[in-house]
Protein backbone atom coordinates (compact mmCIF):
# COMPACT_ATOMS: atom_id res chain seq x y z
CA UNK A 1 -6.75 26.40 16.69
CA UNK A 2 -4.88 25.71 13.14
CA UNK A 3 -1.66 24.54 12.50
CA UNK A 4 -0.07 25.59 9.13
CA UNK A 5 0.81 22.73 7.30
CA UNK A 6 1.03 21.69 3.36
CA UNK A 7 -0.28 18.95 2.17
CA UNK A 8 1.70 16.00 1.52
CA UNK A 9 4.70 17.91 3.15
CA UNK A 10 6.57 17.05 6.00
CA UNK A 11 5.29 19.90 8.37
CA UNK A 12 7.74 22.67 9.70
CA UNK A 13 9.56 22.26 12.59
CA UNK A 14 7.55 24.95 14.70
CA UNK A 15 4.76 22.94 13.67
CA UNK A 16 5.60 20.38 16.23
CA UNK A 17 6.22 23.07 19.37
CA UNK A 18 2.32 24.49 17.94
CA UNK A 19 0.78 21.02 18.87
CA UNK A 20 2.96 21.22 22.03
CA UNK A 21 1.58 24.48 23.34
CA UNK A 22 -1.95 23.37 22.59
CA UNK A 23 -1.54 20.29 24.38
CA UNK A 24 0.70 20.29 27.36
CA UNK A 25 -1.35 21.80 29.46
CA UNK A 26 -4.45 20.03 28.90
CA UNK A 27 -5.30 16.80 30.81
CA UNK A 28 -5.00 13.40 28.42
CA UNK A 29 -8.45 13.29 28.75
CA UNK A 30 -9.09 16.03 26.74
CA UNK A 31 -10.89 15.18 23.50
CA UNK A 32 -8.53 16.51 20.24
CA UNK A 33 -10.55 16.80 16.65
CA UNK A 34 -8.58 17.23 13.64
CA UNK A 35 -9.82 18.69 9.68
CA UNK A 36 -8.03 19.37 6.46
CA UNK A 37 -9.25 20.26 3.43
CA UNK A 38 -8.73 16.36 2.32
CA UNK A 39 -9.13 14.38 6.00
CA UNK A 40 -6.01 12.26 5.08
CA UNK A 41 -2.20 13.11 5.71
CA UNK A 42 -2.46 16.59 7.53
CA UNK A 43 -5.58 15.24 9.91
CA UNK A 44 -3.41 11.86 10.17
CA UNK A 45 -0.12 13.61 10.92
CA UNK A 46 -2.00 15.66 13.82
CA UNK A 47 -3.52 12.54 15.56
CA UNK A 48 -0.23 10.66 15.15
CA UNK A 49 1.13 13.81 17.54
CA UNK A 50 -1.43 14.44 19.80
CA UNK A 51 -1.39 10.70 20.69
CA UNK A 52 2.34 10.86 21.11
CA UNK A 53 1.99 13.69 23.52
CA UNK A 54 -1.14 12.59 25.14
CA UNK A 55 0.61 8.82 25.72
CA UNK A 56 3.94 10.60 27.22
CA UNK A 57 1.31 12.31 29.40
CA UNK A 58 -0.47 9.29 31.02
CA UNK A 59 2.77 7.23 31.20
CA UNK A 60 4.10 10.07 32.91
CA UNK A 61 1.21 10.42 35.26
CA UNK A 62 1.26 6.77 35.76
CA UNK A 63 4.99 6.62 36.63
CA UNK A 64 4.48 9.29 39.43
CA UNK A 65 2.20 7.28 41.01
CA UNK A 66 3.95 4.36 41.29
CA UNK A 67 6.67 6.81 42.88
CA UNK A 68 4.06 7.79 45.46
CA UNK A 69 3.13 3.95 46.21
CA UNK A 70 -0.33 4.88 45.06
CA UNK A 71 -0.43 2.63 42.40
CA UNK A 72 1.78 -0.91 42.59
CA UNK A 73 4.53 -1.31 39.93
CA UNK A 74 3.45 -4.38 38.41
CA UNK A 75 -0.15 -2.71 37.88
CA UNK A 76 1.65 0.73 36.38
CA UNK A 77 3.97 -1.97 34.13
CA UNK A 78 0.12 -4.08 33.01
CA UNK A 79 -1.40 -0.84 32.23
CA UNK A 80 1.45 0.92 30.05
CA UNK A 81 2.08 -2.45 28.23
CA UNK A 82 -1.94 -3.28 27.60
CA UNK A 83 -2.21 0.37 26.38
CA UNK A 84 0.92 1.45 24.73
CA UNK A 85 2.47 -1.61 24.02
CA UNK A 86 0.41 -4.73 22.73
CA UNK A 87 1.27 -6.00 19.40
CA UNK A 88 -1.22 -4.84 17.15
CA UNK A 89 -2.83 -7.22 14.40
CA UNK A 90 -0.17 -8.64 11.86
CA UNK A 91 -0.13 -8.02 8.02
CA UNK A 92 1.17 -10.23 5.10
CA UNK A 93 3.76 -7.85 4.31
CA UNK A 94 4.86 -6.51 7.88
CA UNK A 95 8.47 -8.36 7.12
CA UNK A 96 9.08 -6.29 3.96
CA UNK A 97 11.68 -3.98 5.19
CA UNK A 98 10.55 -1.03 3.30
CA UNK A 99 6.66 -1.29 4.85
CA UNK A 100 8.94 -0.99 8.09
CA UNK A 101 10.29 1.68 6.99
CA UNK A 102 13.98 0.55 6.52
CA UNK A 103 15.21 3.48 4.03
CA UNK A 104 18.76 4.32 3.56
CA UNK A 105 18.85 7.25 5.28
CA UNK A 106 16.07 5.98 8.47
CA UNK A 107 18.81 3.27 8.74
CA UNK A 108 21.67 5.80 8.48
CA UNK A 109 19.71 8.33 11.36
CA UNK A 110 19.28 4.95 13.91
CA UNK A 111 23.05 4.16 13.53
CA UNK A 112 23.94 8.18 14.18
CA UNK A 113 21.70 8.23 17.12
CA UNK A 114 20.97 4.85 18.88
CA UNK A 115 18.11 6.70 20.42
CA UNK A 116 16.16 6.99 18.25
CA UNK A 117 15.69 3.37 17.24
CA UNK A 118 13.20 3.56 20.60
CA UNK A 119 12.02 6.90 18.79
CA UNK A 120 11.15 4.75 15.72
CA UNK A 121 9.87 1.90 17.64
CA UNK A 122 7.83 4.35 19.54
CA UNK A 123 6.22 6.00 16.47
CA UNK A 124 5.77 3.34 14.18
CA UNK A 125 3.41 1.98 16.53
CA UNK A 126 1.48 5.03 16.96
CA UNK A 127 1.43 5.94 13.22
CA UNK A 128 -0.28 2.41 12.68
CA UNK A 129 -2.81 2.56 14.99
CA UNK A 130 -3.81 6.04 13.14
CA UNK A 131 -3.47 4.38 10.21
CA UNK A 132 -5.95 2.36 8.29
CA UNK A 133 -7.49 -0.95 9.55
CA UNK A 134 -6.32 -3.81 10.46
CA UNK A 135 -3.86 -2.09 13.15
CA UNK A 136 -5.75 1.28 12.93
CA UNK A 137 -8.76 3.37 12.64
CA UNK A 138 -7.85 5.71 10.36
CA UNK A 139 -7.02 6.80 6.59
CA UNK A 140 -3.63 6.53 5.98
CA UNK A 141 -0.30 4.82 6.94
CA UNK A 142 2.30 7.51 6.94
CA UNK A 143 5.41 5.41 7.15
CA UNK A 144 4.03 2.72 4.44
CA UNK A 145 2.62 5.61 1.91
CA UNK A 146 6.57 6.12 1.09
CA UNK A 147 6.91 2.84 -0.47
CA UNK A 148 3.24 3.04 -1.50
CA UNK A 149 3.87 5.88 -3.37
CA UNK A 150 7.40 4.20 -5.05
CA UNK A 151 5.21 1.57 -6.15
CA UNK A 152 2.91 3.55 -8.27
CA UNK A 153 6.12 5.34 -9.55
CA UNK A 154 7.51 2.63 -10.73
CA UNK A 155 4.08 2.05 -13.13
CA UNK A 156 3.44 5.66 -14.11
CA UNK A 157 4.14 7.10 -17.37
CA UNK A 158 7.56 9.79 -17.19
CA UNK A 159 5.36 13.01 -17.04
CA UNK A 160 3.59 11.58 -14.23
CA UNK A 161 6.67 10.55 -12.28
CA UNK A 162 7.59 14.03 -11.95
CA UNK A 163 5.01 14.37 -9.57
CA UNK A 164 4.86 10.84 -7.73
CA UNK A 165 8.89 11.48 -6.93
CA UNK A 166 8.00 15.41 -5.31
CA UNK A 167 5.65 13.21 -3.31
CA UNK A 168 7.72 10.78 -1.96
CA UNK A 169 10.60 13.27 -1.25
CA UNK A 170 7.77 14.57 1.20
CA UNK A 171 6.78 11.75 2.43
CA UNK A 172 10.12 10.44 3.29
CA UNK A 173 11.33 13.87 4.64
CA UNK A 174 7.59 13.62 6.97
CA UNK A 175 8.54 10.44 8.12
CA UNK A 176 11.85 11.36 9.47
CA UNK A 177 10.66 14.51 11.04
CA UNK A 178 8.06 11.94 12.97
CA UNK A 179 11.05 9.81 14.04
CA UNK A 180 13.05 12.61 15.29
CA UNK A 181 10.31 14.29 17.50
CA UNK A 182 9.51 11.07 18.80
CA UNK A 183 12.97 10.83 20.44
CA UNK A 184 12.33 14.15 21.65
CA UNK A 185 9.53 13.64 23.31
CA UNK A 186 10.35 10.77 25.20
CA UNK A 187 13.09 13.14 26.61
CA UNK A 188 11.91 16.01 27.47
CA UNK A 189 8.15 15.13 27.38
CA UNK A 190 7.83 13.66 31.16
CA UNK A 191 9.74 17.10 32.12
CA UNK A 192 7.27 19.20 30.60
CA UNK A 193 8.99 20.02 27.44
CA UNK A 194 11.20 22.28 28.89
CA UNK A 195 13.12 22.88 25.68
CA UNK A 196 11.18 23.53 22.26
CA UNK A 197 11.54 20.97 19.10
CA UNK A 198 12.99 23.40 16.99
CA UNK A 199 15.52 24.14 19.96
CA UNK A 200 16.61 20.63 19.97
CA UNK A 201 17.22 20.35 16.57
CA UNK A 202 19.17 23.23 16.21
CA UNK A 203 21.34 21.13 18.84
CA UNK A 204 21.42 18.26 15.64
CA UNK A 205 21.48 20.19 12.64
CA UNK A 206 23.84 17.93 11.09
CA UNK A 207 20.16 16.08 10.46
CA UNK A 208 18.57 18.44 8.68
CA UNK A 209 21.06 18.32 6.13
CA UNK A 210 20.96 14.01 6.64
CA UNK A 211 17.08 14.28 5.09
CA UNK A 212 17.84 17.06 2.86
CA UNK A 213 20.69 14.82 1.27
CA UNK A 214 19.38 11.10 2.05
CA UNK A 215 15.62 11.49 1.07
CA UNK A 216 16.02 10.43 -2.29
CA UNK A 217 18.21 7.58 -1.56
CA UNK A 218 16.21 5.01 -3.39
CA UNK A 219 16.29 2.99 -6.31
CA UNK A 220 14.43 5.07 -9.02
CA UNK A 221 14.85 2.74 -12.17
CA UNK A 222 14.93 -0.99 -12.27
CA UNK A 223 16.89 -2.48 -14.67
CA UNK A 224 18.02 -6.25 -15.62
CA UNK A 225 21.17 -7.66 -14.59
CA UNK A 226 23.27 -6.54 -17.45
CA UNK A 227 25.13 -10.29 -17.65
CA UNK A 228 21.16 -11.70 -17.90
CA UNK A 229 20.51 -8.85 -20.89
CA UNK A 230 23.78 -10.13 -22.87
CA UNK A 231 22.19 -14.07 -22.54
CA UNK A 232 18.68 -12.51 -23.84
CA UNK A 233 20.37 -10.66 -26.99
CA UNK A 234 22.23 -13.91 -27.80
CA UNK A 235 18.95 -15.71 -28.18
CA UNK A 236 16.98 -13.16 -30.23
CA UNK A 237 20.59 -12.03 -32.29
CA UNK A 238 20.49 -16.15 -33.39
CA UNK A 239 18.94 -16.68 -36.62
CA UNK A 240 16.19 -18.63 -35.72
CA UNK A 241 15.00 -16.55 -32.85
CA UNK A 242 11.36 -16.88 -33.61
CA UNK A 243 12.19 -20.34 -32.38
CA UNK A 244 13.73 -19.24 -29.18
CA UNK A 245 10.76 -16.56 -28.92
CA UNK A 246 9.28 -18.99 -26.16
CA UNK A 247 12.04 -19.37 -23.83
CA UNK A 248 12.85 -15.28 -24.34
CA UNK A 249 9.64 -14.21 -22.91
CA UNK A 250 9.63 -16.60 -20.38
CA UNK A 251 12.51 -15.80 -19.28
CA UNK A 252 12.25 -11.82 -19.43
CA UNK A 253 9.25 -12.22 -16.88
CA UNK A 254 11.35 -14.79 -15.04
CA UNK A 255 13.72 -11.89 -14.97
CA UNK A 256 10.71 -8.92 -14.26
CA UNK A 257 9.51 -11.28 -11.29
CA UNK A 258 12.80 -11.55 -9.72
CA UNK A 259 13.27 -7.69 -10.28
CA UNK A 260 9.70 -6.84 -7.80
CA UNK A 261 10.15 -9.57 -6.14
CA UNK A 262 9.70 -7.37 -3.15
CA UNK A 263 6.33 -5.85 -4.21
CA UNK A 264 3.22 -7.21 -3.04
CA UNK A 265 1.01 -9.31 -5.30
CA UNK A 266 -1.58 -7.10 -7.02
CA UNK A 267 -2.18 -4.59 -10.10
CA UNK A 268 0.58 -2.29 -9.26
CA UNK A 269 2.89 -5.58 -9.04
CA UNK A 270 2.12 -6.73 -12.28
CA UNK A 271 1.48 -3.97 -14.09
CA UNK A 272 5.26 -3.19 -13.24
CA UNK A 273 6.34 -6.09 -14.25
CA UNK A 274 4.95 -5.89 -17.60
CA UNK A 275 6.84 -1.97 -18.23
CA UNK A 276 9.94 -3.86 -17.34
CA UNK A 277 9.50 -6.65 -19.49
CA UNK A 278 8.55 -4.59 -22.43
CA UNK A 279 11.81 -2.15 -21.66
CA UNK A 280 13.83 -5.20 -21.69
CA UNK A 281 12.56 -6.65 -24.48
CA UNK A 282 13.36 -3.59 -26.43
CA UNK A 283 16.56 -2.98 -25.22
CA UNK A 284 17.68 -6.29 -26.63
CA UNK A 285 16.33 -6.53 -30.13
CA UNK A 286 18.80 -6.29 -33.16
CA UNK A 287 18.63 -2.91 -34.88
CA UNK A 288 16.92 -4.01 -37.85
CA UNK A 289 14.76 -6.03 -36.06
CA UNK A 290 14.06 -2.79 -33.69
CA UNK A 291 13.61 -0.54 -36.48
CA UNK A 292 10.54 -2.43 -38.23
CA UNK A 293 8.87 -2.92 -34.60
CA UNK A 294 9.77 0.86 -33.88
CA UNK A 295 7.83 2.14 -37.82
CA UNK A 296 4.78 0.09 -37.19
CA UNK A 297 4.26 1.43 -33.43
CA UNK A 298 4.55 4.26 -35.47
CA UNK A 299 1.90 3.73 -37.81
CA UNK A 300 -0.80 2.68 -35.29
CA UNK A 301 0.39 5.45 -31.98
CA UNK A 302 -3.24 4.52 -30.23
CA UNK A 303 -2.61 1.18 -30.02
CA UNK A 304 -1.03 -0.15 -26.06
CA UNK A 305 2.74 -1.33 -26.69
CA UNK A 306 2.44 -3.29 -23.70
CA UNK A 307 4.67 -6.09 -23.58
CA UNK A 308 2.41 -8.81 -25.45
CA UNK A 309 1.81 -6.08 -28.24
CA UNK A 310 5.85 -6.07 -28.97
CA UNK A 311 5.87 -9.86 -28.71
CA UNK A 312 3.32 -9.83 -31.32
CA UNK A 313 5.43 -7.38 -33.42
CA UNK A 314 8.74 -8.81 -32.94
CA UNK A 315 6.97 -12.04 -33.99
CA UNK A 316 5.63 -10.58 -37.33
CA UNK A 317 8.93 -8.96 -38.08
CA UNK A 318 10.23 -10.75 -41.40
CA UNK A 319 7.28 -12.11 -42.68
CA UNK A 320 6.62 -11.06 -46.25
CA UNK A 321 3.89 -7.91 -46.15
């Protein structure tokens, strides 16, 4: 059976009643195999559903036969909790709040609807266990790709953001979608699915324009506290600012650090840091000083003007040629 989807999109709504239809009426049991052309967020997206369904299906099953007295409730409760409940294994960054997923406009879709914070609870838990290891099994984490994605962003070169920012639109926008048909389907999943997804949200349409408006409710560019940029152009306006030349760079990566403080420690961490440092550092030089950095970057384009590279210039500038 296929399922049209685009890659690195969030899937249509009809998508969701597709998976439904295929899987309703099989038992849980059923095996479910899922291919894309690249095996990562269409194949991930489809196991994250069928597990969804398939769980509302056993818990279901389960909960009728505790209403029959065939099975004891305690038993029913120790199953649903080992299965669909354990904590799975912990992460160094599980308390960052966007790895949780704790966007602007997740946070302002749990305060519209209180259900769904069981919705998100719900999902989260199944998107990490088809995610990669150590909670999962699979290739990728479709709630942590968002920030993920913002990360590399916040590194990439201005042509390339283009494309990283389309991406995490989508991912975003995805990542809702999951949250919403999560509340769904604890509803009207133990009935049968009675009504369709796309039938339900034309019930909330007020939150398909919440994504369409929210999704890009993130901080695109990081910038210094403007009071900390007026301390770093007195030192470097002063006269003998090759002197303070030590205490500015320290403090500009004092200043980078505290800016990603919330990214993880790693290349994309540091490599951030140093694009912010060398932004800030030329935001602040003088204009003369600027100008003779700017015409010998100028002379030499191949060379990196990473931020040690425009220490190294600002440090020449002066000195008789």
């Amino acid at each position: 059976q296929r399922c049209p989807v685009n890659e690195d999109r969030a899937p249509g709504e009809e998508c969701f009643d597709i998976m439904i239809e295929l899987l309703k009426n099989e038992p849980a049991s059923t095996p479910c195999i899922f291919s894309d052309q690249m095996g990562r967020g269409r194949t991930t997206l489809g196991m994250i559903i069928a597990c969804l369904i398939k769980e509302i299906q056993i818990t279901t099953e389960l909960r009728r036969m505790e209403d029959i007295d065939l099975v004891a409730k305690d038993t029913v409760d120790d199953l649903i909790h080992q299965k669909f409940e354990s904590a799975l294994p912990k992460c160094q960054d599980d308390d960052d709040p966007f790895i949780k997923g704790e966007f602007d406009v997740i946070k302002e879709l749990l305060e519209k609807i209180p259900a769904m914070k069981e919705g998100k609870k719900k999902i989260d838990r199944v998107i990490d266990i088809c995610g990669p290891p150590p909670k999962g099994t699979g290739l990728q984490n479709l709630r942590e790709c968002v920030i993920e994605t913002k990360w590399k962003y916040d590194v990439a070169t201005e042509d390339k953001q283009v494309a990283w920012k389309h991406l995490i639109l989508s991912f975003m926008e995805r990542y809702f979608y999951l949250i919403c048909f999560a509340t769904y389907a604890m509803e009207y999943g133990p009935g049968g699915y009675q009504k369709s997804f796309v039938a339900w949200m034309d019930e909330h349409k007020d939150l398909r324009v919440m994504i369409e408006e929210g999704k890009d409710k993130l901080e695109w560019y990081r910038t210094v506290d403007p009071q900390k940029l007026e301390h770093l152009k007195e030192l470097i306006s002063a006269p003998n600012y090759k002197e303070n030349l030590g205490v500015l760079i320290r403090t500009i990566y004092d200043f980078a650090f505290v800016t990603y403080a919330d990214l993880p420690r790693g290349p994309i961490k540091n490599n951030s840091m140093r694009r912010l440092a060398a932004t800030t550092l030329m935001d602040i030089l003088p204009t003369e000083i600027a100008e003779r950095v700017n015409k010998k970057m100028e002379e030499d384009p191949s060379s990196t003007h990473d931020f040690l590279t425009l220490v190294g210039l600002v440090s020449y500038y002066g000195s008789e040629d």
